[in-house]
Protein backbone atom coordinates (compact mmCIF):
# COMPACT_ATOMS: atom_id res chain seq x y z
CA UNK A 1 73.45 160.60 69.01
CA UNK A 2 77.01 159.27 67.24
CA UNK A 3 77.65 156.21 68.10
CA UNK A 4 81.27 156.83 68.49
CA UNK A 5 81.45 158.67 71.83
CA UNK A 6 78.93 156.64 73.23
CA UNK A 7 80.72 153.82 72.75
CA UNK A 8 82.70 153.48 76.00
CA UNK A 9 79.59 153.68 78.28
CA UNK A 10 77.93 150.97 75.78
CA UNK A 11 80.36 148.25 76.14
CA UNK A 12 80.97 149.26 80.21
CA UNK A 13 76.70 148.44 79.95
CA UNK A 14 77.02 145.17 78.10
CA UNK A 15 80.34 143.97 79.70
CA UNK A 16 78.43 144.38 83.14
CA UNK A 17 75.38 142.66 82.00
CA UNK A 18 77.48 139.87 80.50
CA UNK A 19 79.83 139.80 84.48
CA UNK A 20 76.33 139.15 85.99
CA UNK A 21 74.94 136.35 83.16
CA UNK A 22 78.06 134.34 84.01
CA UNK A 23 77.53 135.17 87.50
CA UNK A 24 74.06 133.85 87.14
CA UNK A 25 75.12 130.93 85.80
CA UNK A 26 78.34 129.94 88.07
CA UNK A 27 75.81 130.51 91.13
CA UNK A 28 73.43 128.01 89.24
CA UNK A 29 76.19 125.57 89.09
CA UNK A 30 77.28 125.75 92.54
CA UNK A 31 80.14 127.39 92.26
CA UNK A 32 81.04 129.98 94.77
CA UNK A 33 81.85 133.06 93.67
CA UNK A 34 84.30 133.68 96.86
CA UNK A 35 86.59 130.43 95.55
CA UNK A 36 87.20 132.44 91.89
CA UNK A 37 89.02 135.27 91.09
CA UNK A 38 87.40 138.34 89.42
CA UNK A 39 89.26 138.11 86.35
CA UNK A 40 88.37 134.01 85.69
CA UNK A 41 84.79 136.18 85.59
CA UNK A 42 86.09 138.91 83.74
CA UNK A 43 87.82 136.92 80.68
CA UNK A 44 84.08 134.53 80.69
CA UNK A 45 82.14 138.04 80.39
CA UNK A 46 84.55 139.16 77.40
CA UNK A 47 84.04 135.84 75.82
CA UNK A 48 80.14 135.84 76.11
CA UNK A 49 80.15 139.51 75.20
CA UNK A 50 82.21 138.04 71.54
CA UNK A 51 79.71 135.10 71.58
CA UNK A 52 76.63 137.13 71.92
CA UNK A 53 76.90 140.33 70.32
CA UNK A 54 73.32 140.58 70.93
CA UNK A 55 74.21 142.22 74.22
CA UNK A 56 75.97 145.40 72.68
CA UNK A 57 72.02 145.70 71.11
CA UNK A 58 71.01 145.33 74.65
CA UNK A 59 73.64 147.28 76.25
CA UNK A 60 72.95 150.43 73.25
CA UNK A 61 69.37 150.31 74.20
CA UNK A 62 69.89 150.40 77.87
CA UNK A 63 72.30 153.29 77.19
CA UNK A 64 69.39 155.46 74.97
CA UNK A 65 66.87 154.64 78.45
CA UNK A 66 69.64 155.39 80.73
CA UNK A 67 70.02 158.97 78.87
CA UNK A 68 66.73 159.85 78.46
CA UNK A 69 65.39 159.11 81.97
CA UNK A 70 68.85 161.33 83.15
CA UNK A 71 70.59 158.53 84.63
CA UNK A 72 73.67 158.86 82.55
CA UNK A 73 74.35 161.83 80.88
CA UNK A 74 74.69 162.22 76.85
CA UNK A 75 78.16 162.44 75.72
CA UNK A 76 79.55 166.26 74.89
CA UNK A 77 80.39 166.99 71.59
CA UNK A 78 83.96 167.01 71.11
CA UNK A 79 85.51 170.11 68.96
CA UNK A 80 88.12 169.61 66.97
CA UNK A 81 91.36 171.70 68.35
CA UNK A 82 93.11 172.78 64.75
CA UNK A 83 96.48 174.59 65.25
CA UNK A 84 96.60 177.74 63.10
């Protein structure tokens, strides 16, 4: 599988995994979720994501699972339209 077309549903993967680490870890703080606004969360989760690019690893092999069990389907291959 390219990595190229893939590459949408991989960073969707890790920048959800990243929204629910800093979720984790606001919740462990005692910070209510409710008194934030989703994009304070959003611009923490695109921060960790460039802090830990261990999660695109993550989010890649999560993406390969997700595929295989039928979850998410594998991208199409594109065709390139030439104009004669």
């Amino acid at each position: 599988m390219s990595t190229v077309p893939m590459f949408g549903a991989v960073m969707t993967l890790a920048r959800y995994e990243a929204r629910q680490i800093i979720k984790r870890e606001l919740y462990a703080q005692g910070i209510k979720l409710a008194h934030l606004e989703s994009r304070e969360i959003t611009i923490a989760a695109n921060r960790y994501v460039d802090d830990h690019p261990e999660i695109i690893t993550f989010a890649t092999e999560q993406y390969h699972d997700f595929v295989k069990r039928g979850i998410l389907k594998a991208p199409k291959e594109r065709r390139n339209h030439v104009n004669e």
